[in-house]
PDB file of N, CA and C in Angstrom:
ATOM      1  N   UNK A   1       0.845  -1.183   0.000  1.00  0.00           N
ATOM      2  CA  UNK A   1       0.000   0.000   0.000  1.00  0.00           C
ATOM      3  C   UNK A   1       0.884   1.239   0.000  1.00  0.00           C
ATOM      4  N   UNK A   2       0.823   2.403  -0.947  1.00  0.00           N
ATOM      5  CA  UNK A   2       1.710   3.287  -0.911  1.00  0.00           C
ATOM      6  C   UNK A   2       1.112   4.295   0.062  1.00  0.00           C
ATOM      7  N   UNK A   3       1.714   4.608   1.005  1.00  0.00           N
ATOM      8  CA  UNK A   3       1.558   5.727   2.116  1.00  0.00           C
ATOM      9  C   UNK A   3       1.581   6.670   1.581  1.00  0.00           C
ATOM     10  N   UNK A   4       2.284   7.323   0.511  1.00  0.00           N
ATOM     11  CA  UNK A   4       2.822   8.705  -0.076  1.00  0.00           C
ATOM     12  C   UNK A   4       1.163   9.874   0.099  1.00  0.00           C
ATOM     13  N   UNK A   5       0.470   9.318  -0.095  1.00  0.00           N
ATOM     14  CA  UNK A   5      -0.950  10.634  -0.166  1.00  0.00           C
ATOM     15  C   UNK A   5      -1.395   9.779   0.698  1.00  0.00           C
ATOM     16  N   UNK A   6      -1.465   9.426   1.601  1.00  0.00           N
ATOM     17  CA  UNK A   6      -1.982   9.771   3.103  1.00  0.00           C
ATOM     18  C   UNK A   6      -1.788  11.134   3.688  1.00  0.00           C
ATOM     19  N   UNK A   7      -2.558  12.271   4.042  1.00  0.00           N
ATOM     20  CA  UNK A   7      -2.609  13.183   5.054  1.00  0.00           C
ATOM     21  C   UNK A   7      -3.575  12.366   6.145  1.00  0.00           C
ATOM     22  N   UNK A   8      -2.610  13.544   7.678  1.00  0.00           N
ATOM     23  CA  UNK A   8      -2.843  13.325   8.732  1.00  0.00           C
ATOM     24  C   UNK A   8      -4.407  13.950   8.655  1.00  0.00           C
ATOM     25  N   UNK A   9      -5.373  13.411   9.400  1.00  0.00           N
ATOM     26  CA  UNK A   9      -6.579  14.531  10.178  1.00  0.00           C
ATOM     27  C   UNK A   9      -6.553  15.520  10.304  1.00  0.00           C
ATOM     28  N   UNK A  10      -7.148  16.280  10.219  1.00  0.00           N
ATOM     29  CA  UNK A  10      -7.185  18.053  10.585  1.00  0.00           C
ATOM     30  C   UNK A  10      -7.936  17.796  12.009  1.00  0.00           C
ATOM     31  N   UNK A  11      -7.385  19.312  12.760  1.00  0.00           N
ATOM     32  CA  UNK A  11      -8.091  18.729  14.274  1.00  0.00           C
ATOM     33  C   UNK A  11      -8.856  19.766  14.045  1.00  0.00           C
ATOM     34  N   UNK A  12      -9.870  19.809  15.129  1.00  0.00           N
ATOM     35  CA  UNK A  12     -10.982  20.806  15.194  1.00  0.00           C
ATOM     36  C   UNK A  12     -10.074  21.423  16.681  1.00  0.00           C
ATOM     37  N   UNK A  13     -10.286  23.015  16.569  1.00  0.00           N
ATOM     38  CA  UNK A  13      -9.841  23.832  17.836  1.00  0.00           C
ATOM     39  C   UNK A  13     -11.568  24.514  18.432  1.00  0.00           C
ATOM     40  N   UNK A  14     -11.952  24.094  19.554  1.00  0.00           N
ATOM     41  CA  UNK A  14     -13.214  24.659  19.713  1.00  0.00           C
ATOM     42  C   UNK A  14     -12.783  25.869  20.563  1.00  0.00           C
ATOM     43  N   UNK A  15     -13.509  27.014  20.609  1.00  0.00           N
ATOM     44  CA  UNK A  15     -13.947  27.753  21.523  1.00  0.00           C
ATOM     45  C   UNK A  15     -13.942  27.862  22.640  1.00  0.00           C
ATOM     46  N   UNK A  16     -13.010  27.739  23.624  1.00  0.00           N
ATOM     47  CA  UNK A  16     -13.217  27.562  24.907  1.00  0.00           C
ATOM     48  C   UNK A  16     -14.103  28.447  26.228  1.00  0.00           C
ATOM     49  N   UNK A  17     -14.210  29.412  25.600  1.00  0.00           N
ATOM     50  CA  UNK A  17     -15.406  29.992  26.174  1.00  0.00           C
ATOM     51  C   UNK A  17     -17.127  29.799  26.144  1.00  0.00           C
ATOM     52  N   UNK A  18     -16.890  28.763  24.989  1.00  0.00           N
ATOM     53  CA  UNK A  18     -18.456  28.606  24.461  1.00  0.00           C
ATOM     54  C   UNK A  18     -18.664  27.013  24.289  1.00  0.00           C
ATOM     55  N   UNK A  19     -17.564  26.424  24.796  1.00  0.00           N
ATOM     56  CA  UNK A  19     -17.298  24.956  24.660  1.00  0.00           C
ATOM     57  C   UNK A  19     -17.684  24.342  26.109  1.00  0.00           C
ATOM     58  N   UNK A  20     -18.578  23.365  25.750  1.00  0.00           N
ATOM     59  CA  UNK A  20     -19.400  22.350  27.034  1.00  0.00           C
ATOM     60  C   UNK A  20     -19.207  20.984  26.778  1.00  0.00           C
ATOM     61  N   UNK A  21     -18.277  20.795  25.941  1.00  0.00           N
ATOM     62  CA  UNK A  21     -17.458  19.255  25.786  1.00  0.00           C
ATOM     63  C   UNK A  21     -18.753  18.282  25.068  1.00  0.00           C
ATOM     64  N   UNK A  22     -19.520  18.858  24.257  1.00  0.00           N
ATOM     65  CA  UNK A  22     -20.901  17.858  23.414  1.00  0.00           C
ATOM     66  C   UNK A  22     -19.998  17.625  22.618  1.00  0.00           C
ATOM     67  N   UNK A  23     -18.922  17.714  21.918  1.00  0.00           N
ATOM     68  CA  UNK A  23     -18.165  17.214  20.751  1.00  0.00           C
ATOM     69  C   UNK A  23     -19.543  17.620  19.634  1.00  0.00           C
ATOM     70  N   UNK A  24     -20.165  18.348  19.366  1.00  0.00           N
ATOM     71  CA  UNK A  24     -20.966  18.409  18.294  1.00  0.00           C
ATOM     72  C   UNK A  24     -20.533  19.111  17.119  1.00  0.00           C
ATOM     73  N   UNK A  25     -19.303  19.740  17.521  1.00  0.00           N
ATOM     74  CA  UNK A  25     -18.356  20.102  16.440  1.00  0.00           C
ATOM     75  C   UNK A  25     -17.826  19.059  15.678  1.00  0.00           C
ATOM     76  N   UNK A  26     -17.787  18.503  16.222  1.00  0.00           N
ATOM     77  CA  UNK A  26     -16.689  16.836  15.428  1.00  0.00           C
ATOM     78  C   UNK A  26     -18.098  16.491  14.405  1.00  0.00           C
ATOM     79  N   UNK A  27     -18.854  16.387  14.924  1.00  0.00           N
ATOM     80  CA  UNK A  27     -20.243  15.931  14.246  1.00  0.00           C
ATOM     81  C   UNK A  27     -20.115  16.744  13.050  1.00  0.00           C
ATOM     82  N   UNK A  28     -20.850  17.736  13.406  1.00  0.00           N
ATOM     83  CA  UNK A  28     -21.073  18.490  12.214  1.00  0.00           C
ATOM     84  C   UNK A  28     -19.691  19.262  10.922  1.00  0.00           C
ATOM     85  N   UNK A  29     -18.654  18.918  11.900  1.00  0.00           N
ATOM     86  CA  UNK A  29     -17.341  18.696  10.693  1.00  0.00           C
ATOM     87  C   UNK A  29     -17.196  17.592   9.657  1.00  0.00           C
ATOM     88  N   UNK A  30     -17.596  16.473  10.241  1.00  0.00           N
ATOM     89  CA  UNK A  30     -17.990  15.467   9.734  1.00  0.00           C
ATOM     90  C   UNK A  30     -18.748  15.425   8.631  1.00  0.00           C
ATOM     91  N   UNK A  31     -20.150  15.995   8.934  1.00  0.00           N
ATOM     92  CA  UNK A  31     -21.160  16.133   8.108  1.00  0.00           C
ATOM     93  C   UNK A  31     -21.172  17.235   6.981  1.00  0.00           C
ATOM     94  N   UNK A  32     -20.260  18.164   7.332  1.00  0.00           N
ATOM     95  CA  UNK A  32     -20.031  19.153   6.475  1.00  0.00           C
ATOM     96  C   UNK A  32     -19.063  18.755   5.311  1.00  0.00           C
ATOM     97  N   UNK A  33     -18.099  17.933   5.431  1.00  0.00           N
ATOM     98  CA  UNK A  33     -17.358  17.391   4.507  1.00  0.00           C
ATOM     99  C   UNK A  33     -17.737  15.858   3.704  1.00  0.00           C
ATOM    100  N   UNK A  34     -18.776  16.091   4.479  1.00  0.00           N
ATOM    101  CA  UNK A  34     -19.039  14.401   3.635  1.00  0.00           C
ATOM    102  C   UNK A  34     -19.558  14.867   2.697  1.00  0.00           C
ATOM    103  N   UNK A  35     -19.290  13.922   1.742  1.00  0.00           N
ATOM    104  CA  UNK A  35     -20.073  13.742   0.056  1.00  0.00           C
ATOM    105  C   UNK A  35     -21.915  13.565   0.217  1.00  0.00           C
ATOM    106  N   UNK A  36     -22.232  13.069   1.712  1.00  0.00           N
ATOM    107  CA  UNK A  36     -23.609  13.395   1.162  1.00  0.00           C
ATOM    108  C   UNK A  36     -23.968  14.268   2.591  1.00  0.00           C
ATOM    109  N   UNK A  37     -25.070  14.523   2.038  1.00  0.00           N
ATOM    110  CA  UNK A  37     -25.180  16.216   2.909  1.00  0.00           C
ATOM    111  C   UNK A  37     -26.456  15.626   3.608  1.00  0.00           C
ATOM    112  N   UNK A  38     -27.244  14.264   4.260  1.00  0.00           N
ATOM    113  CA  UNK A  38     -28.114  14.393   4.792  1.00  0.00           C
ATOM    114  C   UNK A  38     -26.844  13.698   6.303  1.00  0.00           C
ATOM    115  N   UNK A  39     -27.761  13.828   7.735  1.00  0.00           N
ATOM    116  CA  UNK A  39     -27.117  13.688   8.590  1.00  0.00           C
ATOM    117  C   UNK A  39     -26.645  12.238   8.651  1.00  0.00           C
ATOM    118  N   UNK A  40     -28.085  11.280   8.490  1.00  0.00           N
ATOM    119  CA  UNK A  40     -27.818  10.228   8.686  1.00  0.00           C
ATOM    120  C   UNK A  40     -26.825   9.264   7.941  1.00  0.00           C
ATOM    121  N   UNK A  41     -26.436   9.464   6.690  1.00  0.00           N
ATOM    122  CA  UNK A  41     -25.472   8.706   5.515  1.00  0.00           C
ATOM    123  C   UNK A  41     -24.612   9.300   5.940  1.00  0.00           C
ATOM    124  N   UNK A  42     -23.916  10.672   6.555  1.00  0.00           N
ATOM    125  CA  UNK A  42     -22.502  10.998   6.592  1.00  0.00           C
ATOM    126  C   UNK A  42     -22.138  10.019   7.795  1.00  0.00           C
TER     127      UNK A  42
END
């Protein structure tokens, strides 16, 4: 398997003033980059 185009993850940096640890950022990063745009298939 050639490793060469593997990139690492991008991290998400939340808000720490407005951040209550729901991880719903991860979610909806998720969902924002997926190829299909309804919640449940991403």
């Amino acid at each position: 398997m050639d490793k060469s185009n593997i990139t690492a993850p991008k991290k998400i940096y939340a808000k720490e003033d407005v951040c209550i640890g729901c991880r719903l950022c991860e979610i909806h990063c998720i969902a924002a980059h997926s190829k299909y745009r309804h919640d449940l298939m991403a």
